[in-house]
C-alpha atoms as a PDB file:
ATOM      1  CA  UNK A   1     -26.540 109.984 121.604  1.00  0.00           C
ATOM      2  CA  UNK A   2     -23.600 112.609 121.017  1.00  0.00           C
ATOM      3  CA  UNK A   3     -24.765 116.049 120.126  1.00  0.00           C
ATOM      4  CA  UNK A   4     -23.307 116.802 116.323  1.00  0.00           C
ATOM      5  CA  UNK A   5     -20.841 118.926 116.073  1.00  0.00           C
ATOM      6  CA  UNK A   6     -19.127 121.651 113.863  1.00  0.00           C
ATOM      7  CA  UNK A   7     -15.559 121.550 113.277  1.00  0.00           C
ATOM      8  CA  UNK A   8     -13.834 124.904 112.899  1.00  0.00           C
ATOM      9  CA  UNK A   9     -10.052 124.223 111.280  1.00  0.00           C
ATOM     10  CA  UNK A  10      -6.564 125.639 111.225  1.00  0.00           C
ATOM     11  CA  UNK A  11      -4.136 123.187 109.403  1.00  0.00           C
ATOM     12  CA  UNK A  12      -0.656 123.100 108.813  1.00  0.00           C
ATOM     13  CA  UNK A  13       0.154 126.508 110.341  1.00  0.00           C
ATOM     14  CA  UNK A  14       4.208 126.833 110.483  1.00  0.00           C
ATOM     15  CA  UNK A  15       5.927 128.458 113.009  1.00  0.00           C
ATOM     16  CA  UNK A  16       9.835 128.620 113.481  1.00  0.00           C
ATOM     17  CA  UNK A  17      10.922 127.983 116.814  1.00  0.00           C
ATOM     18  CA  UNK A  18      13.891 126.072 118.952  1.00  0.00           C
ATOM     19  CA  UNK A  19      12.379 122.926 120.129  1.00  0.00           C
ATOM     20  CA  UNK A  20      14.061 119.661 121.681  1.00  0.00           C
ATOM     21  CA  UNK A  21      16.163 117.593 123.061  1.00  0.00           C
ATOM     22  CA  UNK A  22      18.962 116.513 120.939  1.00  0.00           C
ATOM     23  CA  UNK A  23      21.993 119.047 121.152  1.00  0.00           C
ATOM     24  CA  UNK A  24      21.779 119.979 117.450  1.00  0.00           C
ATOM     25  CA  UNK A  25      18.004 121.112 118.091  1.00  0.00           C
ATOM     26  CA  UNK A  26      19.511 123.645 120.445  1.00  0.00           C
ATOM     27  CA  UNK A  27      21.549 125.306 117.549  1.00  0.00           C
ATOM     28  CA  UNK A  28      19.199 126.512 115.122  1.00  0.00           C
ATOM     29  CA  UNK A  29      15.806 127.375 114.957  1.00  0.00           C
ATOM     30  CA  UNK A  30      13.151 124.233 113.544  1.00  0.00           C
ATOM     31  CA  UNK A  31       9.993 124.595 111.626  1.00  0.00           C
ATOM     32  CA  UNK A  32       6.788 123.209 113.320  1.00  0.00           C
ATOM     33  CA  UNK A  33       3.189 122.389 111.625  1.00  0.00           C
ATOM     34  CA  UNK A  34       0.706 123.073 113.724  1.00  0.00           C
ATOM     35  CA  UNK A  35      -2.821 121.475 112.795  1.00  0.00           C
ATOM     36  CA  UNK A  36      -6.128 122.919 114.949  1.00  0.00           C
ATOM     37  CA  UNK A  37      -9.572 121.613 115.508  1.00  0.00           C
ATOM     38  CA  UNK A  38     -12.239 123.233 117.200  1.00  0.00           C
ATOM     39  CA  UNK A  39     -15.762 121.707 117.853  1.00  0.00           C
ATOM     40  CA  UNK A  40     -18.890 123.283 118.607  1.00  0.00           C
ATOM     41  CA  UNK A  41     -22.625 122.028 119.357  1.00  0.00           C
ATOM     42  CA  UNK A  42     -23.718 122.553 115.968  1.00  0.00           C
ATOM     43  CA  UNK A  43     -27.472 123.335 117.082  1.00  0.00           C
ATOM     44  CA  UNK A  44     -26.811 126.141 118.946  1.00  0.00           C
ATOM     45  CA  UNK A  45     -23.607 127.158 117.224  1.00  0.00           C
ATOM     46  CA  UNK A  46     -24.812 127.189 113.631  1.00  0.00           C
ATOM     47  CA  UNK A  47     -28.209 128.074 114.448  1.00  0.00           C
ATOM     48  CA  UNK A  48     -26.910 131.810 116.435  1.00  0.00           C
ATOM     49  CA  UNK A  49     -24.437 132.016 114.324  1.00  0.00           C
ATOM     50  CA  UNK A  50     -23.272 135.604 113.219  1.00  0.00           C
ATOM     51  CA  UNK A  51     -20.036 137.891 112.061  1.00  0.00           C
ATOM     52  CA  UNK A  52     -19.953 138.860 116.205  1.00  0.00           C
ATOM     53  CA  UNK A  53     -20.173 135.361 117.432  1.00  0.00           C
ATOM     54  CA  UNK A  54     -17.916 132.770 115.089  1.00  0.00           C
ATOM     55  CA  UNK A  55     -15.222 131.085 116.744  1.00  0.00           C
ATOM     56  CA  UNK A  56     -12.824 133.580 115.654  1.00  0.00           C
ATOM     57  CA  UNK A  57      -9.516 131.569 115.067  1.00  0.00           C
ATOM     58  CA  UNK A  58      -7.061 134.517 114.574  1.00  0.00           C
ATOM     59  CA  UNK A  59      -6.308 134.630 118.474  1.00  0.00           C
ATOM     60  CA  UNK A  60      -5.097 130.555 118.357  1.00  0.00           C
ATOM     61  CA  UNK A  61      -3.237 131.593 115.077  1.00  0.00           C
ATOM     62  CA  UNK A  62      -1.426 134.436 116.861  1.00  0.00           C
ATOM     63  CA  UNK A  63      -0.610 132.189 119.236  1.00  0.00           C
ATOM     64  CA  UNK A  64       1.033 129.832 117.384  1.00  0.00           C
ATOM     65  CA  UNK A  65       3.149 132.599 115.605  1.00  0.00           C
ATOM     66  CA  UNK A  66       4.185 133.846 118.955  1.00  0.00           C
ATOM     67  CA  UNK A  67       6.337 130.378 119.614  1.00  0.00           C
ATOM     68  CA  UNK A  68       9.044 132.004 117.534  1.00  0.00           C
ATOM     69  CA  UNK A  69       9.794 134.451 120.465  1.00  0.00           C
ATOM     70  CA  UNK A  70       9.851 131.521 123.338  1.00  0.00           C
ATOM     71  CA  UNK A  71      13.226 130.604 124.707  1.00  0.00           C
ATOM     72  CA  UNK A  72      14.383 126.968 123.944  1.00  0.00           C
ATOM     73  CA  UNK A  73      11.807 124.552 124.369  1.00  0.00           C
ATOM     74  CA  UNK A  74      12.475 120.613 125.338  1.00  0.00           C
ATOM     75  CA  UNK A  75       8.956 119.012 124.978  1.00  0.00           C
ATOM     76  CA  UNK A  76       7.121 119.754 121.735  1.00  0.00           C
ATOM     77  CA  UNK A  77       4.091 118.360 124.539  1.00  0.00           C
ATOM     78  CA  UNK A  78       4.722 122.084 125.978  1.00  0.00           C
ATOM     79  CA  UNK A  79       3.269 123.607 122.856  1.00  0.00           C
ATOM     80  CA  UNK A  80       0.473 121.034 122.540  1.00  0.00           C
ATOM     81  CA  UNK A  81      -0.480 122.149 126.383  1.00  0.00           C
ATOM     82  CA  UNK A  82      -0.400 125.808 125.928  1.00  0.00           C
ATOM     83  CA  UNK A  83      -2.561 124.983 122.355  1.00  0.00           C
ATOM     84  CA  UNK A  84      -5.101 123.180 124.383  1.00  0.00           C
ATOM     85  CA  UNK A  85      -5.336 126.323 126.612  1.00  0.00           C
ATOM     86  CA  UNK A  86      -5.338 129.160 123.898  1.00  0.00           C
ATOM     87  CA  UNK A  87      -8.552 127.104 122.071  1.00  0.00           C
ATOM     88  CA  UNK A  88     -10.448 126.178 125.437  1.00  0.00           C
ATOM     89  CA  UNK A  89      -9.969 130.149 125.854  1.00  0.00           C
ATOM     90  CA  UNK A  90     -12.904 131.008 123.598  1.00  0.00           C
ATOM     91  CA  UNK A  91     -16.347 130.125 125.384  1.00  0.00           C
ATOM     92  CA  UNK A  92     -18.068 128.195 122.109  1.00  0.00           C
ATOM     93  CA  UNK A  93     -15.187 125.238 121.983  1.00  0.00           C
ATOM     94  CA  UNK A  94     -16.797 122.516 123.568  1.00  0.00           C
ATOM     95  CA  UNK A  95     -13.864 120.194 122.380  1.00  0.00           C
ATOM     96  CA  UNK A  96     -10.620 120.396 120.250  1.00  0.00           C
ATOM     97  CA  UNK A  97      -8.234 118.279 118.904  1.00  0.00           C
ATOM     98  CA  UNK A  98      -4.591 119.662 118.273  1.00  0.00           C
ATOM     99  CA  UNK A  99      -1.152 118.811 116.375  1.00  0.00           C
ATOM    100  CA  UNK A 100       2.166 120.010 116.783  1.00  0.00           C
ATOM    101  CA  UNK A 101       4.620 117.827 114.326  1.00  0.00           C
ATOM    102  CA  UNK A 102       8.351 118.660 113.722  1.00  0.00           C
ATOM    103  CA  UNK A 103       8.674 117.802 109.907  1.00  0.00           C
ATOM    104  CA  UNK A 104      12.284 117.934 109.581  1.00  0.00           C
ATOM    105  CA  UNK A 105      13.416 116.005 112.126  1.00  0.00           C
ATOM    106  CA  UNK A 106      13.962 112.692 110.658  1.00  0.00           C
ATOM    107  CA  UNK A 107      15.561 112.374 106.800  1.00  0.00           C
ATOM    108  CA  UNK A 108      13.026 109.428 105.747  1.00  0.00           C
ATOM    109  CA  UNK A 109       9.675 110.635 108.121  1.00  0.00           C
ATOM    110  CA  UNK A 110       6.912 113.383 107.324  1.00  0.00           C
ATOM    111  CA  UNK A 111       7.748 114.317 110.881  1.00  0.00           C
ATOM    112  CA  UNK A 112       7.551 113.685 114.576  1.00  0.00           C
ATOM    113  CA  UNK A 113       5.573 115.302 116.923  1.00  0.00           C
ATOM    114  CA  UNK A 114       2.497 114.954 119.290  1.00  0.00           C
ATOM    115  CA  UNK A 115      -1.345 115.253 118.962  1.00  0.00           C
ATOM    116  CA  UNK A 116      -4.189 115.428 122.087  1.00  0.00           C
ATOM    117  CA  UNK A 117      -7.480 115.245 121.851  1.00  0.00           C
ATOM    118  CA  UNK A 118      -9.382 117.041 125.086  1.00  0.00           C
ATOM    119  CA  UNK A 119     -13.081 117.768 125.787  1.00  0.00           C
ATOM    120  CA  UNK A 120     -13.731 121.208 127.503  1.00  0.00           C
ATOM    121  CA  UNK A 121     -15.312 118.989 130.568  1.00  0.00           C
ATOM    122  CA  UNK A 122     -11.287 117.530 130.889  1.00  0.00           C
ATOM    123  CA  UNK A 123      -9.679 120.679 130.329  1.00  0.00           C
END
């Protein structure tokens, strides 16, 4: 059976940044949501659990924000990658599941993007 698991959650973060491949992408700036899940083993995680040993989410956050410096990016699969890495960079996330969705790409879709979910064992 599958331990149980807490999910820790970071949804529809937006970040400004130049993402993609069609030449009008390369103009201007785009807004992406980003959407984060982090799981823990709830047993251990919720029974320890204290101010000094949360999964503190700020650092992923910061992360996110910090897009808006990159150069250019083609893939939106580039931020999705470098996601995965910021959230398997804090020891209690034993898996996560991650979103990066460009909602103004198409006139008649939410959005467009890419989603991945990884266990820290395929990281």
């Amino acid at each position: 059976m599958e331990p149980a698991y807490t999910r820790i959650l970071l949804q529809n973060v937006e970040v400004s940044t130049r993402v993609g491949l069609a030449a009008w992408e390369r103009e201007r700036a785009q807004r992406l949501w980003v959407n984060v899940e982090l799981y823990a083993q709830s047993q251990s995680y919720l029974r320890d659990v204290t101010a000094r040993s949360i999964i503190d989410y700020c650092p992923i956050y910061n992360r996110i924000q910090s897009w808006s410096e990159w150069p250019h990016t083609e893939l939106i699969e580039t931020f999705v990658s470098d996601l995965l890495s910021a959230c398997f960079d804090i020891p209690q996330v034993m898996a996560c599941k991650v979103s990066v969705i460009k909602p103004d790409v198409f006139d008649r879709a939410q959005g467009a993007g890419a989603e991945a979910f990884m266990r820290r064992t395929e990281h």
